[in-house]
N, C-alpha and C. Protein backbone atom coordinates (compact mmCIF):
# COMPACT_ATOMS: atom_id res chain seq x y z
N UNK A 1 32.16 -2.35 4.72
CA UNK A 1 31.00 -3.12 4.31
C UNK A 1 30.02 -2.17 3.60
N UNK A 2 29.46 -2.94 2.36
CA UNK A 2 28.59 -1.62 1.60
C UNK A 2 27.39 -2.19 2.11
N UNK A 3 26.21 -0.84 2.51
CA UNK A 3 25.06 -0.66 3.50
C UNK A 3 24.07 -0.61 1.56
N UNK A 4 23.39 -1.31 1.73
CA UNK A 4 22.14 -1.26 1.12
C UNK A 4 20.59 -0.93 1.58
N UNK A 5 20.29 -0.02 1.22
CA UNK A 5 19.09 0.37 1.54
C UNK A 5 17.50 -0.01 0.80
N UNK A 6 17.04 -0.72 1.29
CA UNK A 6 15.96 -1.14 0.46
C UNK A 6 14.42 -0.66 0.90
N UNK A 7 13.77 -0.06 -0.32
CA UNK A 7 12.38 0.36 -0.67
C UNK A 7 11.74 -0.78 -1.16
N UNK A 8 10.66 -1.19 -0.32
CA UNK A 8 9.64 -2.60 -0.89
C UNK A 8 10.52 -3.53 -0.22
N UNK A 9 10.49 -3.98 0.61
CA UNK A 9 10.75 -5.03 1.16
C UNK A 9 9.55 -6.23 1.24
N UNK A 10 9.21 -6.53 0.55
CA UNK A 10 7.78 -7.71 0.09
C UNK A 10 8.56 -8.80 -0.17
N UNK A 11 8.15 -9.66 -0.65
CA UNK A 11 8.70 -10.96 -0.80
C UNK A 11 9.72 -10.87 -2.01
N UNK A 12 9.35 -10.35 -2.62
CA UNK A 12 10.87 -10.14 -3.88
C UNK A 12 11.85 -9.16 -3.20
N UNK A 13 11.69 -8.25 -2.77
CA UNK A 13 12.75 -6.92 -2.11
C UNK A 13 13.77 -8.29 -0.90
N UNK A 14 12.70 -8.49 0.00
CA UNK A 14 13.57 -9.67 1.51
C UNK A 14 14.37 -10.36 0.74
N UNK A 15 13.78 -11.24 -0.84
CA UNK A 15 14.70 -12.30 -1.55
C UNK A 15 16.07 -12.11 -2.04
N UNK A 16 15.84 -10.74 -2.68
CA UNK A 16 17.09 -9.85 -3.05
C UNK A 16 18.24 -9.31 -1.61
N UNK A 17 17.28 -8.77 -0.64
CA UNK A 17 17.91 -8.26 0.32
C UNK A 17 18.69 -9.38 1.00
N UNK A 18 18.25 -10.81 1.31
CA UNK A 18 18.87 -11.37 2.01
C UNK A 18 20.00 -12.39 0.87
N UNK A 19 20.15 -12.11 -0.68
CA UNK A 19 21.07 -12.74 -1.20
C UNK A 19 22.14 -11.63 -1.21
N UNK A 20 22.02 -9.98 -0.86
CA UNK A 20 22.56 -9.21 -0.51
C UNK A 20 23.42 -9.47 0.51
N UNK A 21 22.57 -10.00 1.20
CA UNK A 21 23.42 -10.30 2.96
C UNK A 21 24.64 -11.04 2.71
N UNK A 22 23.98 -12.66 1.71
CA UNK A 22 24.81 -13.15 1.91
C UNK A 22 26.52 -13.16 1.14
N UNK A 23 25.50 -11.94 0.39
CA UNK A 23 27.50 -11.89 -0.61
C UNK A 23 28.03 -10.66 0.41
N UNK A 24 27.60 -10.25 1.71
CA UNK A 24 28.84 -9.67 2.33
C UNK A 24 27.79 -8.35 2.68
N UNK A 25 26.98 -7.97 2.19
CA UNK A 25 26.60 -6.64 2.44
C UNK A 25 25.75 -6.13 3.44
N UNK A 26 25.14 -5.32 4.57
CA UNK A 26 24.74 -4.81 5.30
C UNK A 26 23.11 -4.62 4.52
N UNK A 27 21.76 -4.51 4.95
CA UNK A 27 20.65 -4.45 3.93
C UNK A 27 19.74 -3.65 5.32
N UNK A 28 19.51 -2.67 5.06
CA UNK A 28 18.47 -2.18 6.10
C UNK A 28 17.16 -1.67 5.40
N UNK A 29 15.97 -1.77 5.87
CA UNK A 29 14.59 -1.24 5.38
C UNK A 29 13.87 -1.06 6.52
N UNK A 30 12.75 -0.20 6.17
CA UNK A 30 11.93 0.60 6.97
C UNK A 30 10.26 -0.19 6.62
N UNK A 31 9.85 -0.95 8.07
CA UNK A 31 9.11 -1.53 7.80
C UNK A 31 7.57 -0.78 8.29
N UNK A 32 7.74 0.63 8.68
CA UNK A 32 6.61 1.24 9.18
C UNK A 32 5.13 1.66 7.96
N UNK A 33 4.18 0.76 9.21
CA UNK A 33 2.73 0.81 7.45
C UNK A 33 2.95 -0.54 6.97
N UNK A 34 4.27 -1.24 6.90
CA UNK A 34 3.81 -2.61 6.01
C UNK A 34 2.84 -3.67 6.96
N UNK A 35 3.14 -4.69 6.10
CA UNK A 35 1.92 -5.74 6.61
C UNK A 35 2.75 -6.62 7.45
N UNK A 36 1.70 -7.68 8.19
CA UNK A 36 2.80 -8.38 9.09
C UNK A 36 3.42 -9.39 7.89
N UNK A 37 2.59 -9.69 6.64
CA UNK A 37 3.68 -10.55 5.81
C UNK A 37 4.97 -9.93 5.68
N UNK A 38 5.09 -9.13 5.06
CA UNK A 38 6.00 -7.80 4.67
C UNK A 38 7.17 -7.93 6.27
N UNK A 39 6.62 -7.78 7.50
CA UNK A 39 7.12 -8.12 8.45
C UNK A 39 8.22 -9.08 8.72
N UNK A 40 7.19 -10.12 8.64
CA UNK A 40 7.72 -11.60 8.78
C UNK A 40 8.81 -11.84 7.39
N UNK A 41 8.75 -11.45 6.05
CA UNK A 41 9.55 -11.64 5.56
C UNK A 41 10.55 -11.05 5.61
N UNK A 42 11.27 -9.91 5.82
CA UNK A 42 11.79 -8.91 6.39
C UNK A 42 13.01 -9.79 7.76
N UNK A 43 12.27 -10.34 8.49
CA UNK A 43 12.76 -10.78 9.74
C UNK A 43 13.58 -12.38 9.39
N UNK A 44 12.69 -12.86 8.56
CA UNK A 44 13.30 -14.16 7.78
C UNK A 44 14.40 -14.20 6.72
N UNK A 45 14.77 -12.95 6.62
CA UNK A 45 15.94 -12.91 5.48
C UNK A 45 17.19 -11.92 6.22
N UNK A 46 16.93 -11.39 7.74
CA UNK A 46 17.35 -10.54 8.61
C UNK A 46 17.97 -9.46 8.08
N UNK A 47 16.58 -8.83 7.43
CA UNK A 47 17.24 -7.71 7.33
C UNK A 47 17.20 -6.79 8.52
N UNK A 48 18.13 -6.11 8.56
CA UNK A 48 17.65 -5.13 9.59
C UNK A 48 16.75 -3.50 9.46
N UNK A 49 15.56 -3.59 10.57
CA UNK A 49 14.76 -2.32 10.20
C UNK A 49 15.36 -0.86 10.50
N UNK A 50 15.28 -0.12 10.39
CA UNK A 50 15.50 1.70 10.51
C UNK A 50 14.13 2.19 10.44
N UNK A 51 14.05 2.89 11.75
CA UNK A 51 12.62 4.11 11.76
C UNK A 51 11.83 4.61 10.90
N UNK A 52 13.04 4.96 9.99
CA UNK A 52 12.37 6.15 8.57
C UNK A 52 12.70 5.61 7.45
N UNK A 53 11.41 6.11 6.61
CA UNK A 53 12.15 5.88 5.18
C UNK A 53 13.62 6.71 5.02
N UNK A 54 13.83 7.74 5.81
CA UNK A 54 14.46 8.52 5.58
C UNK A 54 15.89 7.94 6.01
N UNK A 55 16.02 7.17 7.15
CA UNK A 55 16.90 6.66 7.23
C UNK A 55 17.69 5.70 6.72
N UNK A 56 16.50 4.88 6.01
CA UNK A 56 16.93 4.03 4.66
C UNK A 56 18.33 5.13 3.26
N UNK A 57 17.76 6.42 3.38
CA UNK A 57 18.75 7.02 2.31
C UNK A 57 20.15 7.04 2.71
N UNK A 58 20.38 7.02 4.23
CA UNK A 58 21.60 6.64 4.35
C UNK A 58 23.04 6.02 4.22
N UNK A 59 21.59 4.96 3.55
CA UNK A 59 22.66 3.33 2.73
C UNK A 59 23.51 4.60 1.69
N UNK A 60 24.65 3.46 1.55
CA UNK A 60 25.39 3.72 0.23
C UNK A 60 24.68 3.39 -1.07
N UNK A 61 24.02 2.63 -0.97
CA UNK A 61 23.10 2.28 -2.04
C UNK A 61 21.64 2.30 -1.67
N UNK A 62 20.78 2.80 -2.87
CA UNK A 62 19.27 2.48 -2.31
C UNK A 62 18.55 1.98 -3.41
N UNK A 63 18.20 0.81 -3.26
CA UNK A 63 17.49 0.25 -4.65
C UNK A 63 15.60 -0.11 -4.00
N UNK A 64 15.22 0.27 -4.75
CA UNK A 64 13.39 0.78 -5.03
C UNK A 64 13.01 -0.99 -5.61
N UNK A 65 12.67 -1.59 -5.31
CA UNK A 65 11.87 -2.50 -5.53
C UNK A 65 10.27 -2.22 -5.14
N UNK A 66 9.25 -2.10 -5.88
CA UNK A 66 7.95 -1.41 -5.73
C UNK A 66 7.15 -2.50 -6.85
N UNK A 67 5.85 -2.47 -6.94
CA UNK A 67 5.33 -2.05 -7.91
C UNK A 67 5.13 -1.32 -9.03
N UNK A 68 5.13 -1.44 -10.26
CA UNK A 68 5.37 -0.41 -11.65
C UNK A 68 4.45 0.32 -11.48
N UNK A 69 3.47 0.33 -10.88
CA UNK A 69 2.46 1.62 -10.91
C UNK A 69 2.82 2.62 -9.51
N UNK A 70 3.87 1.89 -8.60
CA UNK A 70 4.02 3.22 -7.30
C UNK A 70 5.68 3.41 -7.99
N UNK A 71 6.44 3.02 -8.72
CA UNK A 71 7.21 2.87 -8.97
C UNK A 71 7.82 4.99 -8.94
N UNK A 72 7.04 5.44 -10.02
CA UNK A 72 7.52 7.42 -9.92
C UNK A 72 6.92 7.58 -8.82
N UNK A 73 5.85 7.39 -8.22
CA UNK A 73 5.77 7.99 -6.98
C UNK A 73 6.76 7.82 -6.06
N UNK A 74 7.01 6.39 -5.57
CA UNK A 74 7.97 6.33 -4.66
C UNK A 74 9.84 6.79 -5.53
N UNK A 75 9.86 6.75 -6.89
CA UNK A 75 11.06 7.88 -7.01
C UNK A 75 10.65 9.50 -6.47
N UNK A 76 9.64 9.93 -6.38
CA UNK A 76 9.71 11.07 -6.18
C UNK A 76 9.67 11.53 -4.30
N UNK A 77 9.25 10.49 -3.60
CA UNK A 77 9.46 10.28 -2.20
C UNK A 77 10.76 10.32 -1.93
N UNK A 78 11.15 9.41 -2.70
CA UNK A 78 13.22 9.24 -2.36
C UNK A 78 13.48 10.24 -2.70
N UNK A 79 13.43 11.38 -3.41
CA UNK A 79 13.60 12.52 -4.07
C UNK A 79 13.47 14.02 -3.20
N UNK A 80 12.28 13.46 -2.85
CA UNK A 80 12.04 14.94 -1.82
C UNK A 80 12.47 14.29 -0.27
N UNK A 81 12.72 13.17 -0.16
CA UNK A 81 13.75 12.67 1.35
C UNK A 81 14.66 13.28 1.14
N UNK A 82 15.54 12.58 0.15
CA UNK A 82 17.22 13.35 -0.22
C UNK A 82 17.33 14.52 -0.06
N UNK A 83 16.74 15.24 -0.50
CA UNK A 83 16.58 16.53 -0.75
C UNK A 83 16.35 17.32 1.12
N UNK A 84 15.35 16.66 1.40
CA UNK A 84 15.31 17.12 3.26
C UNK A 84 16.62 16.57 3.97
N UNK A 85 16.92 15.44 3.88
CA UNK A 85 18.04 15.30 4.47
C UNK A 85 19.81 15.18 3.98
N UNK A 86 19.94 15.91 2.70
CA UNK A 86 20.93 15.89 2.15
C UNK A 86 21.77 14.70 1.91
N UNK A 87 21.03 13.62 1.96
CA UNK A 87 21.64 12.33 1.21
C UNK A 87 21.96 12.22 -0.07
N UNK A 88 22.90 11.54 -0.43
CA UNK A 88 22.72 11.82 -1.90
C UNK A 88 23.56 10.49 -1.73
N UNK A 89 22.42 9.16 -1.56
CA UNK A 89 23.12 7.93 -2.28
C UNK A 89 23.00 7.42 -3.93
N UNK A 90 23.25 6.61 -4.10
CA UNK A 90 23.05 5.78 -5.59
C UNK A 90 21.67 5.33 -5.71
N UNK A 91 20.98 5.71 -6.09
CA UNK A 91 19.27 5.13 -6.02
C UNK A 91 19.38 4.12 -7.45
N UNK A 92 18.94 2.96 -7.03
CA UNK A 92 18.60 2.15 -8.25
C UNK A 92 17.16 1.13 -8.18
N UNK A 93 16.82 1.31 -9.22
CA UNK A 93 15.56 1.24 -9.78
C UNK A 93 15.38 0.20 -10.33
N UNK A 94 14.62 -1.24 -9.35
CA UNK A 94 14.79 -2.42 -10.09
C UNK A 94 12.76 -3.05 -10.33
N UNK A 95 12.27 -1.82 -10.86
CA UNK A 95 10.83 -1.98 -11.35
C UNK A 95 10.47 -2.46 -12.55
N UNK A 96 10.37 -3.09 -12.65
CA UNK A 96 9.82 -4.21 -14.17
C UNK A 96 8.70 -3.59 -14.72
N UNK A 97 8.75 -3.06 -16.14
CA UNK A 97 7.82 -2.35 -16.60
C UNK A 97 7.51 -3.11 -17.87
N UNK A 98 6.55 -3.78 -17.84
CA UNK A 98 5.76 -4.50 -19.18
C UNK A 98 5.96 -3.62 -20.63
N UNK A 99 6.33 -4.25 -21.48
CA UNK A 99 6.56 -3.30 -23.13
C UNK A 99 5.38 -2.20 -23.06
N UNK A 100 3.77 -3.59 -22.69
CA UNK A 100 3.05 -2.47 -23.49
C UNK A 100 2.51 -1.39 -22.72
């Protein structure tokens, strides 16, 4: 079973994560600091939580759903995680960046 790891779990990340679920795949995120919306959606699409962001890198896959303005920051978080814990999954980057 391929483990997906998801960054931003908000109401678009849970939507994705739990159509994840349902084509077969495993979806874990780290809900520490979010809000209880963030929570509650999270729990409604079952994903399952992990402690750390760090443990999120574990997935075979890790896709970043964020905001376009935390969007390099949080690549550079996943960046210096990997790097501490020698993960080295597939990071993909599904941040919508306006033309202008």
């Amino acid at each position: 079973m391929t483990v997906i790891g998801l960054v931003g779990s908000g109401a678009m990340g849970s939507a994705l994560g739990a159509s994840w679920r349902a084509g077969g795949a495993e979806v874990v995120t780290c809900v520490e600091g979010r809000s209880t919306r963030t929570r509650e959606a999270v729990a409604r699409a079952g994903l399952r939580t992990v402690a750390s962001p760090t443990d999120v890198l574990r997935a075979d896959i890790v896709v970043s759903v964020v905001p376009p303005g935390a969007a390099v920051h949080v690549a550079s978080d996943l960046a210096g995680w990997a790097t501490e814990s020698g993960a080295r999954p597939l990071v993909v980057d599904l941040n919508a960046v306006a033309p202008t």
